[in-house]
C-alpha atoms as a PDB file:
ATOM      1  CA  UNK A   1     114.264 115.219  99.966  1.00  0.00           C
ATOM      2  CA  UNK A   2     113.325 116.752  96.548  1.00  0.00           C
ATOM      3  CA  UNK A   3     109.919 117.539  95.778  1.00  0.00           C
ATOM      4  CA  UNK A   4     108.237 118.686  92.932  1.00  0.00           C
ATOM      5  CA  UNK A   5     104.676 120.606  92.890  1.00  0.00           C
ATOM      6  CA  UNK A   6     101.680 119.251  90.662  1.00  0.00           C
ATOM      7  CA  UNK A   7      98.819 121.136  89.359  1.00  0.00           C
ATOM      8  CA  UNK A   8      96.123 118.462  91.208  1.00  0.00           C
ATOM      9  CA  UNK A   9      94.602 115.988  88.523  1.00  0.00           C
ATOM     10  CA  UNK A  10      91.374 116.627  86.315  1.00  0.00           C
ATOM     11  CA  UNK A  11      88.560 114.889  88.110  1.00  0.00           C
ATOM     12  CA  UNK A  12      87.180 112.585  85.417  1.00  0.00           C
ATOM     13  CA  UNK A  13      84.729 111.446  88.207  1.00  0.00           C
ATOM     14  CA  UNK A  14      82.911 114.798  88.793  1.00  0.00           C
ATOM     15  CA  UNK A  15      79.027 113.919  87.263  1.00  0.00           C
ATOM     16  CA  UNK A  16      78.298 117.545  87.128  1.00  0.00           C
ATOM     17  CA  UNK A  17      80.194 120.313  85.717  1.00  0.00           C
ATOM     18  CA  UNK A  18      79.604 122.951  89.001  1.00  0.00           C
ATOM     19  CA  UNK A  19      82.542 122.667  91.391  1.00  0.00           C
ATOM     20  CA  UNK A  20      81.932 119.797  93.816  1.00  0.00           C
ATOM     21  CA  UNK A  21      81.262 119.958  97.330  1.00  0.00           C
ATOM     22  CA  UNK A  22      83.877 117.636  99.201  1.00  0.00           C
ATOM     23  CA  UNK A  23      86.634 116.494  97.645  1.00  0.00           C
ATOM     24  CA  UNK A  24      88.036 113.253  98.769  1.00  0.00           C
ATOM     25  CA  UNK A  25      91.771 112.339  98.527  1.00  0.00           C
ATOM     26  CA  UNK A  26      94.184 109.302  99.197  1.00  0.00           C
ATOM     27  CA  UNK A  27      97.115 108.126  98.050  1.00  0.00           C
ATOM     28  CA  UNK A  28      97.042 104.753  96.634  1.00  0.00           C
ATOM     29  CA  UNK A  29     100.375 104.045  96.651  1.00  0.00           C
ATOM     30  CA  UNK A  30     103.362 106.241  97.073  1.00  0.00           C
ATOM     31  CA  UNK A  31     102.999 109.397  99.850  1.00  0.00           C
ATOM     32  CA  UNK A  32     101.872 113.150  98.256  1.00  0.00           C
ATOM     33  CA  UNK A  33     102.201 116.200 100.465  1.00  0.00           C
ATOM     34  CA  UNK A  34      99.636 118.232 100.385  1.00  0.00           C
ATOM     35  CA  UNK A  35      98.796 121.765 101.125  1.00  0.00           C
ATOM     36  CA  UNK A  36      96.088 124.316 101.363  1.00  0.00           C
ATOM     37  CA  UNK A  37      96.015 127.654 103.681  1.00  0.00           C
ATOM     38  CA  UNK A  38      98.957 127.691 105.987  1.00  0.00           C
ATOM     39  CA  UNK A  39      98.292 123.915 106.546  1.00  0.00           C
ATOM     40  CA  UNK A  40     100.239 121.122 105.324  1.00  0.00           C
ATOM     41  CA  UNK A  41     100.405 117.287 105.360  1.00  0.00           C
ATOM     42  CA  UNK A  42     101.403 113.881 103.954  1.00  0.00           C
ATOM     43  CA  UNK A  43      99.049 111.850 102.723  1.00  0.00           C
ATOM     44  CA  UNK A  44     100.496 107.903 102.697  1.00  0.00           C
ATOM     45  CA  UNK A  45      98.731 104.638 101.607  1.00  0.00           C
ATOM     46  CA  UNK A  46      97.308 104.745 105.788  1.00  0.00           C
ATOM     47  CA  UNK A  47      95.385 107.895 105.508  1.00  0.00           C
ATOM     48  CA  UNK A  48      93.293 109.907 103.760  1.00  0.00           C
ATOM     49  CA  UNK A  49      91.829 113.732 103.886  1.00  0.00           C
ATOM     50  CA  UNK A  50      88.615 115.409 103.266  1.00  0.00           C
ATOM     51  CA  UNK A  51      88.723 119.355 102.150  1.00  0.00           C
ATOM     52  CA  UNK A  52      85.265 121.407 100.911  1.00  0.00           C
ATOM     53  CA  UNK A  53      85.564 121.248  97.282  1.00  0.00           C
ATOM     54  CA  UNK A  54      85.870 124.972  97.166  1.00  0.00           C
ATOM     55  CA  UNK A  55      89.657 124.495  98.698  1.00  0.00           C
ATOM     56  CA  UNK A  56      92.471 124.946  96.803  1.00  0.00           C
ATOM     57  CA  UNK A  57      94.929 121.951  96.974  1.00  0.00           C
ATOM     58  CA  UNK A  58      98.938 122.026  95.601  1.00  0.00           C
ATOM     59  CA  UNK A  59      99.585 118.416  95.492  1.00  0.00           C
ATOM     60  CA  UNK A  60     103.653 117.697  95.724  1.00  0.00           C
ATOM     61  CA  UNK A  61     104.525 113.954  95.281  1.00  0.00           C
ATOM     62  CA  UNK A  62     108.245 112.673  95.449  1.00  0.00           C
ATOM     63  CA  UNK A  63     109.732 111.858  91.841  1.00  0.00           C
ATOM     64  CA  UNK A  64     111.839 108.382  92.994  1.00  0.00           C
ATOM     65  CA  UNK A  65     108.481 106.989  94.556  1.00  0.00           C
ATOM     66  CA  UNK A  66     106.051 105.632  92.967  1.00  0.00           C
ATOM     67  CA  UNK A  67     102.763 107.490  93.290  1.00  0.00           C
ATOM     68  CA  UNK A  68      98.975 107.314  92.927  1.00  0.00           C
ATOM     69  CA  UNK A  69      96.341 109.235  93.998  1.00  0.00           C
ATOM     70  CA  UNK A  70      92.627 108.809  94.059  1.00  0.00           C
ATOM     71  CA  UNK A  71      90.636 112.486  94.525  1.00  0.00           C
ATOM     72  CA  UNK A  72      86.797 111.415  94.431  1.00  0.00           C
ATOM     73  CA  UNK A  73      84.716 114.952  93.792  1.00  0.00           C
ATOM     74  CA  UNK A  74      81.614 114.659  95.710  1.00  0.00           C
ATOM     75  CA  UNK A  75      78.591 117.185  94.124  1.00  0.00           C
ATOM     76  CA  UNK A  76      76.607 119.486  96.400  1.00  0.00           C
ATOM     77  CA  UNK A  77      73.452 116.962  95.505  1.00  0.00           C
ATOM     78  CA  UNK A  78      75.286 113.944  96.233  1.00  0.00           C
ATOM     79  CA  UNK A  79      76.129 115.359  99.244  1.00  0.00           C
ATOM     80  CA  UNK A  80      72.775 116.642 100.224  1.00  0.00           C
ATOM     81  CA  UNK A  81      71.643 113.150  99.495  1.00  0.00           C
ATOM     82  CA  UNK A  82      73.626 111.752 102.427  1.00  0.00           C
ATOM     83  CA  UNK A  83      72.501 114.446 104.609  1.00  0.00           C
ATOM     84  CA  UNK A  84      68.952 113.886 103.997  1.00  0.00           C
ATOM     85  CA  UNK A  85      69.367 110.591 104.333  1.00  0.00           C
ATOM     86  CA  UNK A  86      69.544 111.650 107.949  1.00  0.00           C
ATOM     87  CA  UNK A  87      73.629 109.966 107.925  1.00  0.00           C
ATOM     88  CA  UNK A  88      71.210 106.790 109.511  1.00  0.00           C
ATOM     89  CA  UNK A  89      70.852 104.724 106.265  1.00  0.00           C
ATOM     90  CA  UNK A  90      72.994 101.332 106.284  1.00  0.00           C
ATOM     91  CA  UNK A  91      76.212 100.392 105.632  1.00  0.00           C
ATOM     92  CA  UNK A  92      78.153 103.023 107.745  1.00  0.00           C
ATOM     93  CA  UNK A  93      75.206 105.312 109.211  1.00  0.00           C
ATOM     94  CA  UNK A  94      74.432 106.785 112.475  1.00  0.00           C
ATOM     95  CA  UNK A  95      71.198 105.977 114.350  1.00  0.00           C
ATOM     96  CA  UNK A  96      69.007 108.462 115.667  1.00  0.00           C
ATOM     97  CA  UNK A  97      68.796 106.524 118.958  1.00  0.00           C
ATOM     98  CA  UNK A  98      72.459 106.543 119.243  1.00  0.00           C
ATOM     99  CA  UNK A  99      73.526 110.315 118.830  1.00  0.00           C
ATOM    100  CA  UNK A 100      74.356 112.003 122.463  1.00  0.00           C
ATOM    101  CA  UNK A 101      71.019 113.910 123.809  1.00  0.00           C
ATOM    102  CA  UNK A 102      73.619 116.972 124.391  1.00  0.00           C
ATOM    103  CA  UNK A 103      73.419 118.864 120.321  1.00  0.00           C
ATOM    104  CA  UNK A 104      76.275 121.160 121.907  1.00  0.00           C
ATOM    105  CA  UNK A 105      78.717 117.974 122.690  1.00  0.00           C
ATOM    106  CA  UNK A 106      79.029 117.402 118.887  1.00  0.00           C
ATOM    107  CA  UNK A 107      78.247 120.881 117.585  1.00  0.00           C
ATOM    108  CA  UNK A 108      75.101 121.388 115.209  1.00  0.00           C
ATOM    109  CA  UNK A 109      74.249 121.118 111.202  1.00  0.00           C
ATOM    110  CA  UNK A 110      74.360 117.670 111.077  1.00  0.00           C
ATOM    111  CA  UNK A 111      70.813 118.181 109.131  1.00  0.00           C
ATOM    112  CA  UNK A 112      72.307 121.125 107.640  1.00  0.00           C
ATOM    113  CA  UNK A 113      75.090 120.175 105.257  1.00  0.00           C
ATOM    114  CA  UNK A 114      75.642 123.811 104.421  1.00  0.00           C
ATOM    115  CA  UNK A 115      76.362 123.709 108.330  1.00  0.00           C
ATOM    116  CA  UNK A 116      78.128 120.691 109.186  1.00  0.00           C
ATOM    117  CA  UNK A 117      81.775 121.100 109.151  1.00  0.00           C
ATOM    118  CA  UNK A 118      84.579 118.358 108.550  1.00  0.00           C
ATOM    119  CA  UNK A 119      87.805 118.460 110.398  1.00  0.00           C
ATOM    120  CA  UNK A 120      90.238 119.154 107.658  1.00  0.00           C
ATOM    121  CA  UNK A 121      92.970 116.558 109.401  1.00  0.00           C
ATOM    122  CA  UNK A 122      94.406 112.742 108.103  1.00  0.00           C
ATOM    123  CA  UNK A 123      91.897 110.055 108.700  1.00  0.00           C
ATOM    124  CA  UNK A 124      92.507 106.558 108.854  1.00  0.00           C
ATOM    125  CA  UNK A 125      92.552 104.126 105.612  1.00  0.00           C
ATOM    126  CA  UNK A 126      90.982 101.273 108.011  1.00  0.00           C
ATOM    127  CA  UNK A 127      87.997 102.848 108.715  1.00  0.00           C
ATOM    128  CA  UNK A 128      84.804 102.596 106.793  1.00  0.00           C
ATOM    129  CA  UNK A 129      85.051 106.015 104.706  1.00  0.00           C
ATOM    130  CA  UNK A 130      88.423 104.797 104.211  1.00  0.00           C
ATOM    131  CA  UNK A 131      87.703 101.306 102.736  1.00  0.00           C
ATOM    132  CA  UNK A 132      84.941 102.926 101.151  1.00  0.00           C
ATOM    133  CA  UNK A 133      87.670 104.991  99.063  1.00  0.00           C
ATOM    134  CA  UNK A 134      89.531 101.590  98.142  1.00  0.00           C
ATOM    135  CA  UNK A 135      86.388 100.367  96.658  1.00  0.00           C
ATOM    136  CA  UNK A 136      85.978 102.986  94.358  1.00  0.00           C
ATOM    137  CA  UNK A 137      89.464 102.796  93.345  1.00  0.00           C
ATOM    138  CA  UNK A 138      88.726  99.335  92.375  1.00  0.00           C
ATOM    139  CA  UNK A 139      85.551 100.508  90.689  1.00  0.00           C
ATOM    140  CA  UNK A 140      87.580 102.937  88.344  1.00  0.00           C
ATOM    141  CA  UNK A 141      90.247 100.295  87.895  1.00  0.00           C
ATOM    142  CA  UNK A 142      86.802  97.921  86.793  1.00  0.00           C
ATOM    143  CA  UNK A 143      86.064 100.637  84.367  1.00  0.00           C
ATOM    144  CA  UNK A 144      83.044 101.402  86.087  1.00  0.00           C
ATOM    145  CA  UNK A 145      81.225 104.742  85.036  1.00  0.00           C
ATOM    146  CA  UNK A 146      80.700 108.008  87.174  1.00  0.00           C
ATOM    147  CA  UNK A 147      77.113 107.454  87.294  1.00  0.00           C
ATOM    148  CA  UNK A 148      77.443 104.060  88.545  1.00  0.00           C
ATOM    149  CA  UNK A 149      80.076 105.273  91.398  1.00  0.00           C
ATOM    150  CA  UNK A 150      77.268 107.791  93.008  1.00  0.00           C
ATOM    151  CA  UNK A 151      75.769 105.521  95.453  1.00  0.00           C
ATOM    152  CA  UNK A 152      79.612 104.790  96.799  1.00  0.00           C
ATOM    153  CA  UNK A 153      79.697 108.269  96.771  1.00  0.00           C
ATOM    154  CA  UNK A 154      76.754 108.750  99.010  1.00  0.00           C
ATOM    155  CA  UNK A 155      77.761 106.322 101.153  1.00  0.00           C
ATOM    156  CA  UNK A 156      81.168 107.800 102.026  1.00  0.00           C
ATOM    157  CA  UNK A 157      79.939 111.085 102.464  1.00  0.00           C
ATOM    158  CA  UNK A 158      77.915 109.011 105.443  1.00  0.00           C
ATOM    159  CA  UNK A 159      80.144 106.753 106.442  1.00  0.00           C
ATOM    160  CA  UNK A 160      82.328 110.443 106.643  1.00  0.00           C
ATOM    161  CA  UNK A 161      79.055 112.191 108.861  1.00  0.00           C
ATOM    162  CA  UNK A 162      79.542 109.152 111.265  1.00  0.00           C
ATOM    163  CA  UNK A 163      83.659 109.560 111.736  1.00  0.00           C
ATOM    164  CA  UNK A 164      83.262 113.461 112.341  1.00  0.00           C
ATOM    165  CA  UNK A 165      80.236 112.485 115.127  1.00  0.00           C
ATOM    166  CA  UNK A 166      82.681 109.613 117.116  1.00  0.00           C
ATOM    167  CA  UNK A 167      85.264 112.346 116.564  1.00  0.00           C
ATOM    168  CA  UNK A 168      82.960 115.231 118.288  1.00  0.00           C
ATOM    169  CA  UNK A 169      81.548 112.605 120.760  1.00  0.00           C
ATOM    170  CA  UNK A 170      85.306 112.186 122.487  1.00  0.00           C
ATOM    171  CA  UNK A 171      86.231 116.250 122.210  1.00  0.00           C
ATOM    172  CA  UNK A 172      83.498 116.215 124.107  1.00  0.00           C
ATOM    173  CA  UNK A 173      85.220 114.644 127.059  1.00  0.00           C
ATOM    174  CA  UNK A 174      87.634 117.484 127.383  1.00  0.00           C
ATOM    175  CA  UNK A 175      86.430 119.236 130.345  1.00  0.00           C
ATOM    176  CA  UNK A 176      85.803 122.635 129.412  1.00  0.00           C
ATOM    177  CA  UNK A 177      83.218 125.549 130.214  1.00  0.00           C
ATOM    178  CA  UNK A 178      83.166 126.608 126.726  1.00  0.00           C
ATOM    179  CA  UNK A 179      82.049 124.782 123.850  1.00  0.00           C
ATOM    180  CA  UNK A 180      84.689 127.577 122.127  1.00  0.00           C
ATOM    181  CA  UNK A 181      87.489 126.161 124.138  1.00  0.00           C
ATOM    182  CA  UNK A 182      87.197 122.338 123.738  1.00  0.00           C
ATOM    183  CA  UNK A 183      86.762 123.391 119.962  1.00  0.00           C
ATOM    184  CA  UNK A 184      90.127 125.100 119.910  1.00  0.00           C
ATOM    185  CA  UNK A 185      92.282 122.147 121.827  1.00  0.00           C
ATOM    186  CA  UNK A 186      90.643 119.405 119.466  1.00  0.00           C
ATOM    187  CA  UNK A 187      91.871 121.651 116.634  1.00  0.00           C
ATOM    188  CA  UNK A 188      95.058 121.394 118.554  1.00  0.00           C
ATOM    189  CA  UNK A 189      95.242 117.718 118.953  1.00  0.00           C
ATOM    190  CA  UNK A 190      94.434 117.227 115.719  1.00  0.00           C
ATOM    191  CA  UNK A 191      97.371 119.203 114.453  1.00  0.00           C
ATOM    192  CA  UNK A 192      99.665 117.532 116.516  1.00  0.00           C
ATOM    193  CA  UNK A 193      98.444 113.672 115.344  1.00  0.00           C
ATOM    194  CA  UNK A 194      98.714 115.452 111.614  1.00  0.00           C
ATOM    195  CA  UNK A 195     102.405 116.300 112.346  1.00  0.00           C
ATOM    196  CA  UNK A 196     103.405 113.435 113.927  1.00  0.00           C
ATOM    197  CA  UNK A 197     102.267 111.486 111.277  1.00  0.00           C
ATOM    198  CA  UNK A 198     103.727 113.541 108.410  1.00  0.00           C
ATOM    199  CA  UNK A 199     106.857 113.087 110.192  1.00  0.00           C
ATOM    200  CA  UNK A 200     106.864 109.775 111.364  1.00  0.00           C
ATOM    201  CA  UNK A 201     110.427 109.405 109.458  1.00  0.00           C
ATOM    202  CA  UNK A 202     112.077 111.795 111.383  1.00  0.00           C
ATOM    203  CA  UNK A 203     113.598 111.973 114.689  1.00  0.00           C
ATOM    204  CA  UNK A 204     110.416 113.000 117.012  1.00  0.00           C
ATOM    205  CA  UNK A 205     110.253 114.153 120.561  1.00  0.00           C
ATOM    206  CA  UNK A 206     107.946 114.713 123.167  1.00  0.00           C
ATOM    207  CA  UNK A 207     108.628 118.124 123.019  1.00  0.00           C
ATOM    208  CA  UNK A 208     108.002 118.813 119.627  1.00  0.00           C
ATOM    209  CA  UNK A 209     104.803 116.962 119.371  1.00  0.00           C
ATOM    210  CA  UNK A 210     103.573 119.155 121.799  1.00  0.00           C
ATOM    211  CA  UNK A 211     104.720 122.400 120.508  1.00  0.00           C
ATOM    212  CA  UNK A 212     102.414 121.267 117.687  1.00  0.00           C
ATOM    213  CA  UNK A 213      99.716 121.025 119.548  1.00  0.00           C
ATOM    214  CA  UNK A 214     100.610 124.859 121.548  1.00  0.00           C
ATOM    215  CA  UNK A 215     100.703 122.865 124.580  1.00  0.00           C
ATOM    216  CA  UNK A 216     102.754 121.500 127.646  1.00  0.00           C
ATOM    217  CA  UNK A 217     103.717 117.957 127.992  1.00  0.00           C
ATOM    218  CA  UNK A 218     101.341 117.330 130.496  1.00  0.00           C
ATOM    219  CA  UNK A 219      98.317 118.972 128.924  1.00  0.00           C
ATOM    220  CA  UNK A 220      99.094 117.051 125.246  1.00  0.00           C
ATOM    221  CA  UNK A 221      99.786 113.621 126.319  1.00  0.00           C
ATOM    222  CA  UNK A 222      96.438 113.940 128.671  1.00  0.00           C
ATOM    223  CA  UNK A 223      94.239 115.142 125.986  1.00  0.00           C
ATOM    224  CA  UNK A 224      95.693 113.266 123.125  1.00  0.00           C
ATOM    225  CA  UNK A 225      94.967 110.161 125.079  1.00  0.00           C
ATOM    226  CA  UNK A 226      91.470 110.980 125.482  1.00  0.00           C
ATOM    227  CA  UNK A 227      90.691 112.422 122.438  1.00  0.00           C
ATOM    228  CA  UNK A 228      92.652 109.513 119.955  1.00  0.00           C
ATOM    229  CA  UNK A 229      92.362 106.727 122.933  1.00  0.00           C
ATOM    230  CA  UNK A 230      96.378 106.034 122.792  1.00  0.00           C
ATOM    231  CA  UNK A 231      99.341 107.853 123.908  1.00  0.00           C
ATOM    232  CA  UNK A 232     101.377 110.130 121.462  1.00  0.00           C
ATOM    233  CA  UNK A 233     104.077 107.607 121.635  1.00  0.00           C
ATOM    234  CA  UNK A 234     101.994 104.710 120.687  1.00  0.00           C
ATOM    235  CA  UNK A 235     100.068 106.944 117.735  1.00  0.00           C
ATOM    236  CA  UNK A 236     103.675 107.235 116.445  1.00  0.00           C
ATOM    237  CA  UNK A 237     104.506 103.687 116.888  1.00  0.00           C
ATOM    238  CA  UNK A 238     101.745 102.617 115.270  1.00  0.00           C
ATOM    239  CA  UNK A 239     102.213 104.673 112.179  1.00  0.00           C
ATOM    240  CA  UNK A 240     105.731 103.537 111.796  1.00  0.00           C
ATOM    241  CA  UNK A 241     104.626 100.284 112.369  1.00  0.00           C
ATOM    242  CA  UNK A 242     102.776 100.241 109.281  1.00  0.00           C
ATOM    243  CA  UNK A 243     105.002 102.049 106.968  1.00  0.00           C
ATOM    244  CA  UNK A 244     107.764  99.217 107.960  1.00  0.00           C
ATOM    245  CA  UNK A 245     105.317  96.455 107.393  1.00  0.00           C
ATOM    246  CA  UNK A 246     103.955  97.516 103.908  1.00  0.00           C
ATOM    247  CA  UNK A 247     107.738  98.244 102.521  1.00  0.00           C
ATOM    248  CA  UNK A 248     108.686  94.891 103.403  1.00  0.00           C
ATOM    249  CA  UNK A 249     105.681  92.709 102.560  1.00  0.00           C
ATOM    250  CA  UNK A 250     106.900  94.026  98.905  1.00  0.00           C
ATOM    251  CA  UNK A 251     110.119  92.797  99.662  1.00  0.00           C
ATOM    252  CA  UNK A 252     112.023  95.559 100.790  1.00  0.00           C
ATOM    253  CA  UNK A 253     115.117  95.450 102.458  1.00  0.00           C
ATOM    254  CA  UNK A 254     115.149  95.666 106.390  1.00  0.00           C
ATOM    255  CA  UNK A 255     117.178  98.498 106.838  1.00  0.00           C
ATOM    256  CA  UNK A 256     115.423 100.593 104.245  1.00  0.00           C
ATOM    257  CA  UNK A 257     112.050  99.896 105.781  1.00  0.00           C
ATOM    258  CA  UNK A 258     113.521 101.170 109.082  1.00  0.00           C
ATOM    259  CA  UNK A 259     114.852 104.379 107.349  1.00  0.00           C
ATOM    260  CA  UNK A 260     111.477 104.704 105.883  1.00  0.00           C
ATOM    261  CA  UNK A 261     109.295 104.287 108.852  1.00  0.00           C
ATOM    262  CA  UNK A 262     111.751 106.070 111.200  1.00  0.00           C
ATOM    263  CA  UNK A 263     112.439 103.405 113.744  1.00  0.00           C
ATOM    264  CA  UNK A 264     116.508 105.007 112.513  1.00  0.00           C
ATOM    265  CA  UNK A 265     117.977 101.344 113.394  1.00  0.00           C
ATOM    266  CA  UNK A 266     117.427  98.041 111.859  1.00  0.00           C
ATOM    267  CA  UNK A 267     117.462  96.832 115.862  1.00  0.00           C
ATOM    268  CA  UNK A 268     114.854  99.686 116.976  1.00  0.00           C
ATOM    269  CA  UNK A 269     113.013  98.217 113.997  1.00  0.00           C
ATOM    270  CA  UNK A 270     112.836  94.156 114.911  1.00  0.00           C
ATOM    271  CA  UNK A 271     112.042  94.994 118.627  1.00  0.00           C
ATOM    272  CA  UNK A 272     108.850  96.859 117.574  1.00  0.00           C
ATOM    273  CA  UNK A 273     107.838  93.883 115.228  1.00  0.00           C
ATOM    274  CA  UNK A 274     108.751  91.055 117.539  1.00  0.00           C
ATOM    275  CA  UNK A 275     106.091  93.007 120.042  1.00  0.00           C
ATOM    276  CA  UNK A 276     103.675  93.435 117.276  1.00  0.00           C
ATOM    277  CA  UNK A 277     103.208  90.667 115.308  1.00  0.00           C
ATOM    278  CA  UNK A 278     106.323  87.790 114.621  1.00  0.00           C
ATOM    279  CA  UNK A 279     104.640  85.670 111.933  1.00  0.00           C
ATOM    280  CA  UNK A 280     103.817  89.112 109.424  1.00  0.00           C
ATOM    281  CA  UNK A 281     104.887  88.901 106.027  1.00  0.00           C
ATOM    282  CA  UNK A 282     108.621  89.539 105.554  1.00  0.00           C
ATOM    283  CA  UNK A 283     109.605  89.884 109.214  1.00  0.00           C
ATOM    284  CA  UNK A 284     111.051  86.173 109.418  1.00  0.00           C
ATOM    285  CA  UNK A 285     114.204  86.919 106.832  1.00  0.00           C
ATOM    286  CA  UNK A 286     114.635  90.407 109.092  1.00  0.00           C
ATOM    287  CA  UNK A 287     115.199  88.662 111.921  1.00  0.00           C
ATOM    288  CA  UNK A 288     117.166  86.344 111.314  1.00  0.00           C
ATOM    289  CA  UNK A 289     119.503  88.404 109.638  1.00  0.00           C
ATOM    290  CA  UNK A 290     119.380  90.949 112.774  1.00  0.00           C
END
């Protein structure tokens, strides 16, 4: 598919003129692929990814969909804000009495935001950080000022803190000796749910979703299960799931939503929504049709 490369937006939303801390990003609607390093991904309307605002993004979108993103720049005192907030303050924080008594489960800095690292991999659009991100959206659509976003922008950089802790909380299950080593195969893990989902539309394997993870079929399917709580399969299901049901609740034809999502048959398409959910939006005409 052709794709063209975009300088990434201004940031109208930036309240002070140093370069920001975290930068936010999400596509609204549409898909954008996006790249920094040697990494690459696809951001959809499901996910969205958090890079240190010092991280040079190339932002290619495809020209015959329709596509908006939403970058929210987050400044090193809003930032610092959340952090000294202690990530505990309500809606979306984490309570003292909650965090594991093992520091080296979860790695350290989370009073140090200088220190704390964010996994630079898709996260979901349903979770907290992510509906936080639709609300500012709405905000800007509202007309609402940068000043008056800050607070939002506080609060996701928490609601953020909490995701990376439930994140570090189940690497922490992976029996390993060294904190080095668990480390390394969440990295792993984490590539291989990135890939699958940036190539959801495609053909996918067993065997190639592990060889993005650098491991055997045994060894990925056990630890992607207990790092992301579902099997590979599922993950991949899931995702396709989604893109199927959001082309057709626009009223999309059937067979395009199952070239889309990558179920490759109209068929493969109507069993996974008959065991999903019969009575969503726009399945009906599909199936009886099929």
């Amino acid at each position: 598919m052709y794709m063209h490369s975009l300088s990434e937006p201004a940031r109208p939303h930036v309240a002070v003129a140093e370069s920001p801390a975290l930068v936010f990003r999400t596509a609204l609607d549409g898909a954008a692929s996006m790249a920094w390093r040697n990494r690459r991904v696809r951001v959809d309307e499901d996910a969205w990814l958090l890079l240190d605002g010092g991280e040079a993004c190339t932002v290619q979108i495809e020209p015959e969909v329709r596509t908006r993103l939403l970058i929210v720049a987050v400044s090193r005192a809003e930032r610092d804000a959340a952090f000294a907030a202690g990530a505990g303050t309500k809606p979306g924080g984490v309570d003292e009495a909650s965090r594991p008594d093992d520091d080296a489960n979860i790695g350290t800095g989370i009073d140090d935001p200088t220190g704390f690292g964010f996994a630079e991999n898709l996260r979901s659009r349903d979770s907290p950080a992510g509906l936080r991100l639709l609300a500012i959206a709405r905000g800007r659509a509202a007309g609402r000022s940068p000043s008056a976003e800050r607070a939002d922008r506080i609060a996701l950089v928490q609601e953020a803190i909490v995701e990376e802790l439930a994140l570090r909380r189940r690497a922490a299950r992976i029996d390993c000796v060294k904190l080095a080593t668990r480390e390394q195969l969440l990295r792993r893990i984490l590539l291989a749910a990135d890939f699958i989902a940036s190539h959801h539309d495609e053909p996918l394997s067993l065997d190639e979703m592990a060889r993005a993870a650098s491991l055997s079929r045994f060894h990925f399917v056990r630890l992607f299960s207990l790092v992301l709580r579902e099997t590979p399969h599922a993950f991949l299901l899931r995702k396709r799931t989604a893109v199927a049901r959001r082309h057709l609740a626009v009223g999309g034809a059937c067979s395009e939503a199952a070239t889309r999502a990558g179920f490759g048959s109209r068929s493969a398409l109507f069993r996974n929504l008959r065991k999903t959910d019969l009575n969503a939006t726009g399945h009906e005409s599909c199936f009886l049709s099929a």
